[in-house]
Protein backbone atom coordinates (compact mmCIF):
# COMPACT_ATOMS: atom_id res chain seq x y z
CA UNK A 1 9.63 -12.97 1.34
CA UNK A 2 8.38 -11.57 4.50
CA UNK A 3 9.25 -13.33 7.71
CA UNK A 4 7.19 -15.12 10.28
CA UNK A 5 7.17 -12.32 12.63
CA UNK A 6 6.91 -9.80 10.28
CA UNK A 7 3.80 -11.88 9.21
CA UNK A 8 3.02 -11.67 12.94
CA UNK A 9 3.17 -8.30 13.04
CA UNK A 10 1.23 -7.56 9.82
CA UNK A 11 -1.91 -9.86 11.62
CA UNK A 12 -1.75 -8.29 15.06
CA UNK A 13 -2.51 -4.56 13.23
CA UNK A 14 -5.64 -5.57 11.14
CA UNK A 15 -8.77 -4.39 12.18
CA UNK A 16 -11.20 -6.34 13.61
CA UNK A 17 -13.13 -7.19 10.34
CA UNK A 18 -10.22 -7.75 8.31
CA UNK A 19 -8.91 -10.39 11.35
CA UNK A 20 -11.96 -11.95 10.35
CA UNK A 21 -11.44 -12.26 6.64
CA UNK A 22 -8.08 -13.55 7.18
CA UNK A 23 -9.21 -16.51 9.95
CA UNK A 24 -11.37 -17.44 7.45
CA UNK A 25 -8.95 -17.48 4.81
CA UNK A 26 -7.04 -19.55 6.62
CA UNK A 27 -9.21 -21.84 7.88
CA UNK A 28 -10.29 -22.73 4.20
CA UNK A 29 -6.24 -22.93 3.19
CA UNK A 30 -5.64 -25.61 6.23
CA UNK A 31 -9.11 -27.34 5.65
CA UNK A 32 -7.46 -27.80 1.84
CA UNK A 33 -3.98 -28.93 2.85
CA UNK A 34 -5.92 -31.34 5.00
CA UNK A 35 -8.20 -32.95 2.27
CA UNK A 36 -4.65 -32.13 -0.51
CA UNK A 37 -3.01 -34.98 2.72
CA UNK A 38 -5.90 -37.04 2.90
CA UNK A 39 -5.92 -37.73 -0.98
CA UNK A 40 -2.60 -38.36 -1.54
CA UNK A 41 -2.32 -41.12 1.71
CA UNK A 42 -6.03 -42.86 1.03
C-alpha cells in the first residue's frame, strides 16, 4: 500500500490532463461516500 505522501507525490507529477481526470475521479468518489453517509443516517 502506497503512502499518503507517496500518493502526494504520484498527483503532483501528472500532467495537466491527467490532474483533471483524477479531480474528477475524486470528486465523484467523495460525492458517493457522501450520499453512501446520507443513506445510512436518514
Amino acid at each position: 500500500m502506497l503512502t499518503l505522501e507517496q500518493i502526494k507525490s504520484a498527483i503532483l507529477q501528472l500532467p495537466p490532463d491527467e490532474f483533471q481526470k483524477f479531480l474528477e475521479l475524486f470528486s465523484d468518489l467523495d460525492y458517493q461516500r457522501w450520499d453512501d453517509q446520507l443513506e445510512r443516517y436518514c
